[in-house]
C-alpha atoms as a PDB file:
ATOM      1  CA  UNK A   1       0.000   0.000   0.000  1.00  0.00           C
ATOM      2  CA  UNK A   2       1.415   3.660  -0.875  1.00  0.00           C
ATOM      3  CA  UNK A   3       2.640   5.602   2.427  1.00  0.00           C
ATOM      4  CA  UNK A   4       3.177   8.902   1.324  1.00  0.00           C
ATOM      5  CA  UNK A   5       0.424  11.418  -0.449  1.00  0.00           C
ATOM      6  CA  UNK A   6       2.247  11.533  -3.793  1.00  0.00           C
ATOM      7  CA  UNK A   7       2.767   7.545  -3.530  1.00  0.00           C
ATOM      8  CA  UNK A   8      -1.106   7.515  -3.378  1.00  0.00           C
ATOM      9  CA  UNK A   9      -1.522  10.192  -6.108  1.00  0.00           C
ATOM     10  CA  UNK A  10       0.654   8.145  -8.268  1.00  0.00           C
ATOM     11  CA  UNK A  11      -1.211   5.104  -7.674  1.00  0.00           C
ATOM     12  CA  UNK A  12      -4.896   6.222  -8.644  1.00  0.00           C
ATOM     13  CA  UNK A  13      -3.465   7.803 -11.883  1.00  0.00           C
ATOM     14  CA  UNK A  14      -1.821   4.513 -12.980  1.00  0.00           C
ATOM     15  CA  UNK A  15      -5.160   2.663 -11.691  1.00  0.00           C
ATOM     16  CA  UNK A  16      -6.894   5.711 -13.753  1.00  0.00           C
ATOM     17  CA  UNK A  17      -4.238   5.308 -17.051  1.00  0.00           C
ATOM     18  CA  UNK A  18      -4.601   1.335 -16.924  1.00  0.00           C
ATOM     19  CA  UNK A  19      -8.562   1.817 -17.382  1.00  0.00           C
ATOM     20  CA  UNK A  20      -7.695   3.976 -20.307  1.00  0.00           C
ATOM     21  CA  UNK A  21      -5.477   1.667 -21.924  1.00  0.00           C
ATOM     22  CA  UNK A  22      -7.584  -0.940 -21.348  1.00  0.00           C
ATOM     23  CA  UNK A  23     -10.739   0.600 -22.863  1.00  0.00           C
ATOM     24  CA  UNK A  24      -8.859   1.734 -26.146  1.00  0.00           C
ATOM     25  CA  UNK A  25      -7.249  -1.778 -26.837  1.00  0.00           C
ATOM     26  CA  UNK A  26     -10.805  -3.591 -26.301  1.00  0.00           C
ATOM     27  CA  UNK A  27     -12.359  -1.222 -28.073  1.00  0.00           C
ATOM     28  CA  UNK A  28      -9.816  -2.510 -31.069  1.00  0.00           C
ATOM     29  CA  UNK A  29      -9.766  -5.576 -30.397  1.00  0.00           C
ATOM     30  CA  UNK A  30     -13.597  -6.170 -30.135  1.00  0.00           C
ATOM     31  CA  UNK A  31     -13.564  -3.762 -33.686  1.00  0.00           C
ATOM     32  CA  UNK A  32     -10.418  -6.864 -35.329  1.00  0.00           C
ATOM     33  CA  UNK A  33     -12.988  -9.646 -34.206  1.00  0.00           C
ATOM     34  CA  UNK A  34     -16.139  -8.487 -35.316  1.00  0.00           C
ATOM     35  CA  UNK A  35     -14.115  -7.385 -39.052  1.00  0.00           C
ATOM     36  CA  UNK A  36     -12.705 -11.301 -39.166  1.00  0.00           C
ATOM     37  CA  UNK A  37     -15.857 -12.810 -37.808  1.00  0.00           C
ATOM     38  CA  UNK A  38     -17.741 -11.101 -40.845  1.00  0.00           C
ATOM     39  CA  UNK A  39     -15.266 -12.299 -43.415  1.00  0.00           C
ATOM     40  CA  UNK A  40     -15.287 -15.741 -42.171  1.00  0.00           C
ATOM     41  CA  UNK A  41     -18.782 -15.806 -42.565  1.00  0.00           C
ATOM     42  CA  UNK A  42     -18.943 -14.211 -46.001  1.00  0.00           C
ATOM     43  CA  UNK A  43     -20.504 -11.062 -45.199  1.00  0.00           C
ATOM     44  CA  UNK A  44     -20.106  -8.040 -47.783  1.00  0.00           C
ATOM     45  CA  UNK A  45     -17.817  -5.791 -45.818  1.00  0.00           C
ATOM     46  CA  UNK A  46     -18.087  -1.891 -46.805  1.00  0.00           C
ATOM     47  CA  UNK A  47     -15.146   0.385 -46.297  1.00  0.00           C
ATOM     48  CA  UNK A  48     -16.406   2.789 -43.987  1.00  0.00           C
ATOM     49  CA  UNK A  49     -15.735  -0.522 -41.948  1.00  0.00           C
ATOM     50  CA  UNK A  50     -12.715  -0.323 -42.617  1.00  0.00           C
ATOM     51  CA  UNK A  51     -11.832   3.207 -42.001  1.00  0.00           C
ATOM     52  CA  UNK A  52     -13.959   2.825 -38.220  1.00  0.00           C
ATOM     53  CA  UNK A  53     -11.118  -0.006 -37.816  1.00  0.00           C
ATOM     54  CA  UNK A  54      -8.335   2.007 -38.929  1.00  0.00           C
ATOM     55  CA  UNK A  55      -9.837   5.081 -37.108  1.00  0.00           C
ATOM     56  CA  UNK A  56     -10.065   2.187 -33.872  1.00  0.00           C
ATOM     57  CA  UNK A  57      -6.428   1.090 -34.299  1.00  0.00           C
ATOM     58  CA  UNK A  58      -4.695   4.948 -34.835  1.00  0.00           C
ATOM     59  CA  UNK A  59      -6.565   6.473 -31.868  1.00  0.00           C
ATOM     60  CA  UNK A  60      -5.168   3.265 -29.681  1.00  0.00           C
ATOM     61  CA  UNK A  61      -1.646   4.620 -31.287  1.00  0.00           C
ATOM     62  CA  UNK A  62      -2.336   7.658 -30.693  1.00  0.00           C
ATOM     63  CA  UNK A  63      -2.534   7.746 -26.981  1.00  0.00           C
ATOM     64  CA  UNK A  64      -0.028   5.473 -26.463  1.00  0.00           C
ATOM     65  CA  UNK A  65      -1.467   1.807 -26.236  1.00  0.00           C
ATOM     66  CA  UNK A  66       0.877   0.710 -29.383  1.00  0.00           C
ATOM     67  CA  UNK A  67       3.753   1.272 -31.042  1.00  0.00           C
ATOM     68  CA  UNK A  68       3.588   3.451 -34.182  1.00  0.00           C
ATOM     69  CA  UNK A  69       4.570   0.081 -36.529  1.00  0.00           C
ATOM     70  CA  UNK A  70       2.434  -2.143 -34.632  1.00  0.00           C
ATOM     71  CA  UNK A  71      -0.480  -0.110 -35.552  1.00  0.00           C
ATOM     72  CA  UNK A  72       1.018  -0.377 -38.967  1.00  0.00           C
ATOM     73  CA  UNK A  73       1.254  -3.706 -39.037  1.00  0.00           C
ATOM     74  CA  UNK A  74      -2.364  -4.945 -37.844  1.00  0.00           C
ATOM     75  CA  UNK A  75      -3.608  -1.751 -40.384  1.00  0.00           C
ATOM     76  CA  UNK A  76      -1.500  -3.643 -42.961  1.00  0.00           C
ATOM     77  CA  UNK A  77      -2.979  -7.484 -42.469  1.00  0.00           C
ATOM     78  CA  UNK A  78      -6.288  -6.098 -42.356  1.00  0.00           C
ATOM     79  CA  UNK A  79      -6.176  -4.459 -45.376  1.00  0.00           C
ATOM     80  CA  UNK A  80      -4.595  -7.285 -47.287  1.00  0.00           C
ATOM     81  CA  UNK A  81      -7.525  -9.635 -45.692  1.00  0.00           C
ATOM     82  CA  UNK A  82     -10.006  -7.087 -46.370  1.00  0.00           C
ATOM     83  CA  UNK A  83      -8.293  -7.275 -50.345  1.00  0.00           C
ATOM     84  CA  UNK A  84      -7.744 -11.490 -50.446  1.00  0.00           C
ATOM     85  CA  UNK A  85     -11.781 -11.171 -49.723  1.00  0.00           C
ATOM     86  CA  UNK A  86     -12.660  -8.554 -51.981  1.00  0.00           C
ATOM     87  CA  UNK A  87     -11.329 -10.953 -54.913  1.00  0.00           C
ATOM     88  CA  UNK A  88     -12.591 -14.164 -53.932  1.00  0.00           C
ATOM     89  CA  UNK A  89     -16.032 -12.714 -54.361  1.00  0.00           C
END
């Protein structure tokens, strides 16, 4: 437990920051499963989809939950999913 005042301060802003983190990374995840669940299944997929995933993925980079090329990198698979299902049909 955190003796001091600023010991406490600093633990209810990580408590606070960890929420925050946590919230932007389901929020992308939950946005990755729902965009592979609907091209497993077949569904037309639009690309304002898309850009609410990419919009998902940047704002988690943004703030700090990834690295700048890891955002690049799941923004890069998606796309070439979202393209390998684009042709099939």
């Amino acid at each position: 437990m955190p003796i001091t005042k600023s010991a406490k301060k600093a633990h209810s802003r990580s408590l606070k920051l960890h929420k925050r983190n946590y919230d932007f990374k389901l929020r992308m995840k939950m946005a990755i499963k729902k965009f592979m669940k609907n091209i497993s299944k077949g569904v037309a997929i639009a690309e304002t989809e898309m850009q609410t995933l990419y919009k998902y993925i940047d704002k988690a980079c943004k703030v700090g939950v990834l690295k700048k090329q890891t955002a690049a990198r799941r923004k890069s698979r998606v796309a070439k999913i979202f393209n390998e299902s684009k042709k099939q049909k």
